[in-house]
Protein backbone atom coordinates (compact mmCIF):
# COMPACT_ATOMS: atom_id res chain seq x y z
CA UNK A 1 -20.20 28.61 95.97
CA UNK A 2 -23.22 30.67 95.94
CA UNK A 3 -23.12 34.60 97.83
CA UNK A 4 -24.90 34.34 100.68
CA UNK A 5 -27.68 37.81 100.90
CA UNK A 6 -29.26 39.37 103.08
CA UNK A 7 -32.49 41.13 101.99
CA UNK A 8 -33.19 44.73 103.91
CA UNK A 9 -36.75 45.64 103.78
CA UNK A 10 -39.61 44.52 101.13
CA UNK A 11 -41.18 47.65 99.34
CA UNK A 12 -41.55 47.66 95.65
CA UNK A 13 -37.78 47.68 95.04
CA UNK A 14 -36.90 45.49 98.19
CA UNK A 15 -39.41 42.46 96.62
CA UNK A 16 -38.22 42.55 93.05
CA UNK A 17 -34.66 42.11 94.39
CA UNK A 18 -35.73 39.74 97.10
CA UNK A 19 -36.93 37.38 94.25
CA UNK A 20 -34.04 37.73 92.03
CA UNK A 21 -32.19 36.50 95.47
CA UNK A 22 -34.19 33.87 95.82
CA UNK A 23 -34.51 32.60 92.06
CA UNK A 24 -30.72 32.64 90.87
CA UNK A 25 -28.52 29.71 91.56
CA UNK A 26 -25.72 31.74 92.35
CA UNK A 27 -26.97 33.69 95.52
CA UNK A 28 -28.25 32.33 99.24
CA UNK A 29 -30.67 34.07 100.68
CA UNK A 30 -29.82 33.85 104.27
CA UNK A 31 -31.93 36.62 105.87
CA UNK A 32 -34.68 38.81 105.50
CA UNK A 33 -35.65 42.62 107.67
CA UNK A 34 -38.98 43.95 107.45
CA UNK A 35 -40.39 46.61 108.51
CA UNK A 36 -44.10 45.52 108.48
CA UNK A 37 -45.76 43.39 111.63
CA UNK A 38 -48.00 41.81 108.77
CA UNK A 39 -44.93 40.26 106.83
CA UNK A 40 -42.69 39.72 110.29
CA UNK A 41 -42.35 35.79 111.11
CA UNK A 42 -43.72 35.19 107.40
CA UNK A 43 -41.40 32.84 105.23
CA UNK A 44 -39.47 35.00 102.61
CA UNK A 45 -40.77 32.86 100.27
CA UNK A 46 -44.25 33.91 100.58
CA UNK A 47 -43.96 37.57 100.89
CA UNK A 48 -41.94 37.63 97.27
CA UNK A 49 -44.76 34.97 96.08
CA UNK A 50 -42.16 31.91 95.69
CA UNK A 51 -41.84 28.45 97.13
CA UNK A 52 -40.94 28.68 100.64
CA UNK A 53 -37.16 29.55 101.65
CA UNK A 54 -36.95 28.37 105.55
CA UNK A 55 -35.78 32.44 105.98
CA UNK A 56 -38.56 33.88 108.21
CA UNK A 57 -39.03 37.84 108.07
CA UNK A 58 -37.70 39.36 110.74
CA UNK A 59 -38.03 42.97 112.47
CA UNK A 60 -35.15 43.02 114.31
CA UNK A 61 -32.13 44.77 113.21
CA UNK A 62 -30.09 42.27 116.02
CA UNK A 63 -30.99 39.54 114.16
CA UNK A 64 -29.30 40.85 111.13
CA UNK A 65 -26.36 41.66 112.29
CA UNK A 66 -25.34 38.38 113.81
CA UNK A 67 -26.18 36.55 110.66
CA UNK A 68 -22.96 35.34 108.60
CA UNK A 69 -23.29 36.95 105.18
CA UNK A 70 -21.63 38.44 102.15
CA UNK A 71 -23.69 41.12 101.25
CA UNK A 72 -26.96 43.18 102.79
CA UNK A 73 -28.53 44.88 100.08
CA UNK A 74 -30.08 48.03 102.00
CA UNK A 75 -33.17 49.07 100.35
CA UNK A 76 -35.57 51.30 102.73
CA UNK A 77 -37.86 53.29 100.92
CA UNK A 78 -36.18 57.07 100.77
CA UNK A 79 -36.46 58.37 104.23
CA UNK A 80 -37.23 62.18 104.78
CA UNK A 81 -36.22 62.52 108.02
CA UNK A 82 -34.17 59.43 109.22
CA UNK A 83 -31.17 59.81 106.66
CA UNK A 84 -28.58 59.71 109.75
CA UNK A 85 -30.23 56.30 111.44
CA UNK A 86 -29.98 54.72 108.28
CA UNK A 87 -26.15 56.52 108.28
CA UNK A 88 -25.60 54.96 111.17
CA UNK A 89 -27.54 51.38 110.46
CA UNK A 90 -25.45 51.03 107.40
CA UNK A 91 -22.05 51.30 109.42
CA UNK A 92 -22.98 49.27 112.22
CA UNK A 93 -23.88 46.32 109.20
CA UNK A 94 -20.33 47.23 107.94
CA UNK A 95 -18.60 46.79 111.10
CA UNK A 96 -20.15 43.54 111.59
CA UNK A 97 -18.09 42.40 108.49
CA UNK A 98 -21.46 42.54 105.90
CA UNK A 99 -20.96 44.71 102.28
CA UNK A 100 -23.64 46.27 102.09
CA UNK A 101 -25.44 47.97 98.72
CA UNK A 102 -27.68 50.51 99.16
CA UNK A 103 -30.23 52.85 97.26
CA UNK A 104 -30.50 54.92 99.76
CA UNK A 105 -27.51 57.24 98.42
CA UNK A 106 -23.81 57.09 99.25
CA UNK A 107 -22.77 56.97 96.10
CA UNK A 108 -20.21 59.52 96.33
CA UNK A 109 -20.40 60.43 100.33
CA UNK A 110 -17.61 63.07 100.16
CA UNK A 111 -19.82 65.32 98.44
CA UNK A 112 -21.05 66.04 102.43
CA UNK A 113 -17.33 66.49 103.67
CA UNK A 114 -14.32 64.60 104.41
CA UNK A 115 -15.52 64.04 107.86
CA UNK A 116 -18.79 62.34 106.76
CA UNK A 117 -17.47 59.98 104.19
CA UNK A 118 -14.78 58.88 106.56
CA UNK A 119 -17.42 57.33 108.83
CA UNK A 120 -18.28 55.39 106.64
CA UNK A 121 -14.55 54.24 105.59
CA UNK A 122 -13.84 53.46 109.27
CA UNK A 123 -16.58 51.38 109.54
CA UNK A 124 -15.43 49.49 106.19
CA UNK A 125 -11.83 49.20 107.32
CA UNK A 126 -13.87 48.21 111.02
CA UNK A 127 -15.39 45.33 109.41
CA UNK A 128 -12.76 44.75 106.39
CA UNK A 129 -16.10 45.52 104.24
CA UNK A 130 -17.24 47.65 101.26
CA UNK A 131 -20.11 49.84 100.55
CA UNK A 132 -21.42 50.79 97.24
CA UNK A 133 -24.41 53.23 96.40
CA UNK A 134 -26.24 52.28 93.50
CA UNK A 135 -29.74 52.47 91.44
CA UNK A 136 -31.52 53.42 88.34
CA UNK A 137 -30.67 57.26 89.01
CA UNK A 138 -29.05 58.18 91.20
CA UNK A 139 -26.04 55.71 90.63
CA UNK A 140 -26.56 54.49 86.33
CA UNK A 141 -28.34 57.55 84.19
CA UNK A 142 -25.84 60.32 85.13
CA UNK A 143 -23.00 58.56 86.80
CA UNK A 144 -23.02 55.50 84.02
CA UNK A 145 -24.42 56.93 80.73
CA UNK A 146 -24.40 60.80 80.66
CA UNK A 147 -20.43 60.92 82.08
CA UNK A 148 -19.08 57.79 79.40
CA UNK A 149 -20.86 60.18 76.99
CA UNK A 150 -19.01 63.12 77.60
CA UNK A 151 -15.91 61.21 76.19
CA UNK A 152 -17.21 61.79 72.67
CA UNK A 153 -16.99 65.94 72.85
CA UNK A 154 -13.77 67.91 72.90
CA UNK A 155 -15.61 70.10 73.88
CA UNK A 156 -18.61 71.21 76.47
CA UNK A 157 -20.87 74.18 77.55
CA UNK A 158 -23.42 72.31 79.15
CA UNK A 159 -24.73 68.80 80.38
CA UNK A 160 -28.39 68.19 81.38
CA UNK A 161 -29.79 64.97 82.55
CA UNK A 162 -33.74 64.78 83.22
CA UNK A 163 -35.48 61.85 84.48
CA UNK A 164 -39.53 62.03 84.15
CA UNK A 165 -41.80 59.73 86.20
CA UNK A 166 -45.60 59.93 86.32
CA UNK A 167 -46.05 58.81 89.37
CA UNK A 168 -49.97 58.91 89.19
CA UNK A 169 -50.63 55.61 89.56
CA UNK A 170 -48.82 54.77 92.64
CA UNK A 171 -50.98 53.65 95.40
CA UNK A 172 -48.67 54.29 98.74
CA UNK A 173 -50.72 57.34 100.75
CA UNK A 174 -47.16 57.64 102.70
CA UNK A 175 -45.50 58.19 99.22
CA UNK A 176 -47.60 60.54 97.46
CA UNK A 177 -48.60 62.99 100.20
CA UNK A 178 -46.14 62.70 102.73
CA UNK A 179 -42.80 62.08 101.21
CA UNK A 180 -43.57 63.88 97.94
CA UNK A 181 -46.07 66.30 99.56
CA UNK A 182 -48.50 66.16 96.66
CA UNK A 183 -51.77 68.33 97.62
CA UNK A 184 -49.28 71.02 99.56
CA UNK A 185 -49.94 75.19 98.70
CA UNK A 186 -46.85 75.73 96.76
CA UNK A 187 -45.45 78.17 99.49
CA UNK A 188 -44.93 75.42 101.50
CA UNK A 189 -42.10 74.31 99.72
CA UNK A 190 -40.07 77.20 100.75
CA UNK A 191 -38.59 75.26 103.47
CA UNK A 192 -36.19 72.72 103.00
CA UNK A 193 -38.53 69.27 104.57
CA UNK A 194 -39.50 65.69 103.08
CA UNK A 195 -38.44 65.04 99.87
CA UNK A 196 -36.54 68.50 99.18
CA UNK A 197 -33.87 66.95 102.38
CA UNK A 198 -33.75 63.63 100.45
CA UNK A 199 -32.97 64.66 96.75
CA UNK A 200 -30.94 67.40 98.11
CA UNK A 201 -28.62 64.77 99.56
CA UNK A 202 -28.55 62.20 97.40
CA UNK A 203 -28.20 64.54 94.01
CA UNK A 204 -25.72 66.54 95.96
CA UNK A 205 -23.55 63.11 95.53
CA UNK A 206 -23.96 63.22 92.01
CA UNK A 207 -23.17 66.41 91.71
CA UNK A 208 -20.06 65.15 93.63
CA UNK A 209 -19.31 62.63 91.37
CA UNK A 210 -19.63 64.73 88.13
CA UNK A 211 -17.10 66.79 89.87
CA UNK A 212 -14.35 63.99 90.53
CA UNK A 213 -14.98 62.65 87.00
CA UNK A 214 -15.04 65.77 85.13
CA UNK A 215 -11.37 66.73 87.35
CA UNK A 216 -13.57 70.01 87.89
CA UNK A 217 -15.33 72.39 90.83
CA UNK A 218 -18.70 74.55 90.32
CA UNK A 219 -18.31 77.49 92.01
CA UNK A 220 -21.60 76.57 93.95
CA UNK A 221 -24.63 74.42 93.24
CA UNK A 222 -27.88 76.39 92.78
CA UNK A 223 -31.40 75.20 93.52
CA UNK A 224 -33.96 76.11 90.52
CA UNK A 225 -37.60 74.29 91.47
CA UNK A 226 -40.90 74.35 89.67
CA UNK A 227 -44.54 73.67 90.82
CA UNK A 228 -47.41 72.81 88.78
CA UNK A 229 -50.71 73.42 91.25
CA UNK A 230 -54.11 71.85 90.55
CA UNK A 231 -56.31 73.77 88.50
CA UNK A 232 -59.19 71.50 89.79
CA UNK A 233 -60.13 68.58 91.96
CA UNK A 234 -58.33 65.16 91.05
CA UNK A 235 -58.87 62.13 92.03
CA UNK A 236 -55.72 60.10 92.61
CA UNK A 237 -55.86 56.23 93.01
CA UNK A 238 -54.77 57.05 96.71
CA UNK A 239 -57.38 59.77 97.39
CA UNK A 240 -58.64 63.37 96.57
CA UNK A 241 -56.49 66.45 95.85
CA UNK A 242 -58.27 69.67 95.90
CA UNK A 243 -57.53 72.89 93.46
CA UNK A 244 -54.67 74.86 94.64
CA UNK A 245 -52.42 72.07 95.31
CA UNK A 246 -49.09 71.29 94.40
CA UNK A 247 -49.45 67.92 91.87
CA UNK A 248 -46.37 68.23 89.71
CA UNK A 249 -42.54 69.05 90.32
CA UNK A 250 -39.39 69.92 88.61
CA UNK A 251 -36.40 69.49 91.27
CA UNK A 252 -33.61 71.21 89.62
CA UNK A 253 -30.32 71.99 90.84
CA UNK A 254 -27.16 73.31 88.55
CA UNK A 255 -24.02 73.16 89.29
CA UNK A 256 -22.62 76.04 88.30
CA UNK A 257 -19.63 77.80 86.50
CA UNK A 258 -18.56 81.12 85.68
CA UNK A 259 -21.81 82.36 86.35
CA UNK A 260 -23.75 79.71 84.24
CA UNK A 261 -25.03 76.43 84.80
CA UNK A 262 -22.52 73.49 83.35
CA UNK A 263 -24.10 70.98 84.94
CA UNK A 264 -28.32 70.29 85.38
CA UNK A 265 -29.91 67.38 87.12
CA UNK A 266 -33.82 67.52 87.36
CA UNK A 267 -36.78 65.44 88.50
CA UNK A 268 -40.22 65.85 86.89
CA UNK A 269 -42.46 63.89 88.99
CA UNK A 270 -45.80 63.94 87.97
CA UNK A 271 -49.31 63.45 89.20
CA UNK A 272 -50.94 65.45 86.76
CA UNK A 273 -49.65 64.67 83.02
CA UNK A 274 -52.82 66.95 81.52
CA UNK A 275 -51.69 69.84 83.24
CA UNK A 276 -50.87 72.77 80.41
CA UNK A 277 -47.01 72.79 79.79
CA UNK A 278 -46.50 69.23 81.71
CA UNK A 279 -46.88 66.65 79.00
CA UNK A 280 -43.99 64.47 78.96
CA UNK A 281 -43.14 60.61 78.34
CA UNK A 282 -41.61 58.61 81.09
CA UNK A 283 -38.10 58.27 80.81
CA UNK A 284 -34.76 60.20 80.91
CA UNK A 285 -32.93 62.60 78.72
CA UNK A 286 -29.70 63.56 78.38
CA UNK A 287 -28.71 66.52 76.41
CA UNK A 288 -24.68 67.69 76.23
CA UNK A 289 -23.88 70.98 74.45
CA UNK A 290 -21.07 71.16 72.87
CA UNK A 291 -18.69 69.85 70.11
CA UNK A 292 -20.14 67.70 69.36
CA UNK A 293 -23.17 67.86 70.76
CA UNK A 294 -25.09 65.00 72.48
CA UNK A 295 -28.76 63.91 72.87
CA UNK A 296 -29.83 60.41 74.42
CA UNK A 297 -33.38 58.83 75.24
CA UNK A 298 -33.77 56.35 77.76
CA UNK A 299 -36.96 54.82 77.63
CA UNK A 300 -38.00 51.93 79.89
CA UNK A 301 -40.17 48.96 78.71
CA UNK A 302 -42.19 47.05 80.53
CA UNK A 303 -41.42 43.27 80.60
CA UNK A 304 -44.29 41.18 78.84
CA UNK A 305 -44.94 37.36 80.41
CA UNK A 306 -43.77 37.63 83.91
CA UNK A 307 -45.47 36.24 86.32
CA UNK A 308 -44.40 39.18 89.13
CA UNK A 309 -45.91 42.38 89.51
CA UNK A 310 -42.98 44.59 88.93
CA UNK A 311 -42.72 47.43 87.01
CA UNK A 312 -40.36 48.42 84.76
CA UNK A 313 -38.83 50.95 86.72
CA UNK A 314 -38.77 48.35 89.94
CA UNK A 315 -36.46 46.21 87.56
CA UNK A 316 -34.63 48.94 86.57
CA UNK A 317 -33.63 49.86 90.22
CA UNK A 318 -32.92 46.27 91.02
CA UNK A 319 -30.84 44.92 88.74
CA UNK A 320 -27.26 47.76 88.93
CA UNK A 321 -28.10 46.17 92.47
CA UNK A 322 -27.92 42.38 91.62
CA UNK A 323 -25.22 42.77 89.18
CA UNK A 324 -23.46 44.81 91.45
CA UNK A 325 -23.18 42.20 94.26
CA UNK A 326 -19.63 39.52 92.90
CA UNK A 327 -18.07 43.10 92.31
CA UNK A 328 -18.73 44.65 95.45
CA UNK A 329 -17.33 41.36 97.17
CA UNK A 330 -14.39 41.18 95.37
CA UNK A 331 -13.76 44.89 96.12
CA UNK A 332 -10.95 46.05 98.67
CA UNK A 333 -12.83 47.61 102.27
CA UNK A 334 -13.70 50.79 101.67
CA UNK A 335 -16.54 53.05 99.49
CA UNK A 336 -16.44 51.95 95.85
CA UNK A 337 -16.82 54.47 93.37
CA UNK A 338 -16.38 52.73 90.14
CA UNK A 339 -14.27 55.13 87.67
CA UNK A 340 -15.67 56.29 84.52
CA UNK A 341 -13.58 55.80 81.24
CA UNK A 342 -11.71 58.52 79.80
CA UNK A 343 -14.54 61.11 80.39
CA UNK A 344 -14.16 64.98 79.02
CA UNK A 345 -12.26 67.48 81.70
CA UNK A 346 -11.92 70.81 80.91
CA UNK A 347 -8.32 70.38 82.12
CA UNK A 348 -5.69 67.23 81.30
């Protein structure tokens, strides 16, 4: 008996999961929310470039919830200012008896309060459903890989997990210069807007979840951001940016301990890679200080004779989704947050 799936939007990451829906013999596409009038009333097979499905795109979130399914997997691009409708999409989908697995954060809610991840349990216990939070990072690099890790050291000073990403190539407008503000004077970025609201909340859950594995609490987590500003015109593949402008960014917060960071997470998303003291290869490190200590590269590599135009990263964020979905079936109502093994705690 196959899972039957419902796909939520069709971006980059949407599509590449919407055709590993549709290829493997072991899930049923059953419907399919979009949030462009050029792919509404389209069969899903055509907008992930397969043989017709007899699921027609649909923009209506009505639809969706009086569909019979196992799973939606919730994939909206990263909002920067609509976190709390997609809050309160995901728990009307739960109460209507759908698990649901989402990029869009919640992958350890209580890192916002008690009182915000228990909306999200009612609405699980509501619908007798589950939610799970996954992705490439948040939800593997840290959670998966840099905490199983830390079960090698008896002791630590300091854990750092970095995740570079030239995003210079991308070729969304509504990506580069409005969610990631690219082109911006760098005292813009003094207030908290865009992209700063989104990886504030979603990192806050992994610091979060570092907590609850770790069996620790930072005394408070500390914002530490970098700029890199143009030091001439570029051309982008999506337009111009002028001299002055903000093209590269470290977001960097630390949880902290004792007056020193224990715990780093940063971004280095990058639009110029020739910029002096920005040259860096895609990928993620993780460095742990300690006894012993730990480094680990994670390099992507991009797939060679598929006929789809994903990227490696796409894949990347699709597939902890895929795999995820016979697990977060099985699972009992509630938020999953899979446990990691053994980890190091300061404390037994």
């Amino acid at each position: 008996m196959a899972y039957r799936v419902i796909q939520w939007a069709t971006g980059a990451i949407g599509k590449t999961c919407l055709r590993q829906v549709i290829d493997h013999p072991d899930l049923e596409l059953v419907g399919l929310l979009v949030y462009s009038d050029r792919k509404a009333g389209k069969d899903a097979g055509e907008i992930a470039r397969r043989d017709p499905t007899g699921i027609i795109a649909t923009q209506s979130p009505e639809d969706i919830l009086a569909l019979d399914a196992d799973v939606v997997l919730y994939l909206p691009l990263n909002p920067a200012d609509s976190l709390g409708e997609h809050d309160e999409m995901i728990k009307r989908l739960l109460r209507s008896g759908k698990n649901v697995i989402t990029t869009v954060a919640h992958t350890y809610p209580w890192a916002h309060g008690e009182e915000y991840a228990r909306g999200f349990e009612e609405a699980c216990r509501e619908g007798n459903a589950t939610l799970f939070g996954t992705g490439i990072n948040p939800g593997t690099i840290t959670e998966r890989v840099a905490m199983a890790l830390t079960s090698v050291c008896t002791k630590i000073d300091r854990i750092r997990t970095t995740e570079i990403y030239d995003c210079s190539p991308i070729r969304s407008p509504g990506f580069i210069f409005d969610l990631m503000g690219v082109g911006r004077k760098p005292e813009s970025f003094r207030e908290v807007t865009g992209i700063q609201r989104v990886f504030r909340h979603i990192f806050g859950e992994v610091m979060g979840y570092v907590e609850r594995a770790l069996k620790m609490k930072f005394d408070e987590v500390r914002p530490d951001h970098e700029f890199g500003v143009a030091d001439r015109d570029i051309e982008l593949p999506v337009g111009r940016v002028e001299q002055g402008g903000v093209v590269n960014f470290r977001w960097r917060w630390h949880g902290m301990k004792d007056g020193k960071p224990f715990f780093t997470i940063e971004m280095l998303w990058i639009v110029d890679p020739t910029l002096e003291g920005w040259r860096y290869s895609d990928g993620w490190d993780i460095e742990i200080t300690g006894a012993p200590g730990v480094r680990a590269r994670i390099d992507l590599v991009e797939p060679k004779g598929l006929p789809d135009r994903s990227k490696a990263m796409q894949y990347a964020v699709a597939g902890p989704v895929i795999r995820a979905i016979p697990e977060v079936v099985a699972a009992p109502p509630g938020i999953l947050v899979p446990p990691v093994f053994a980890p190091y705690t300061p404390r037994m």
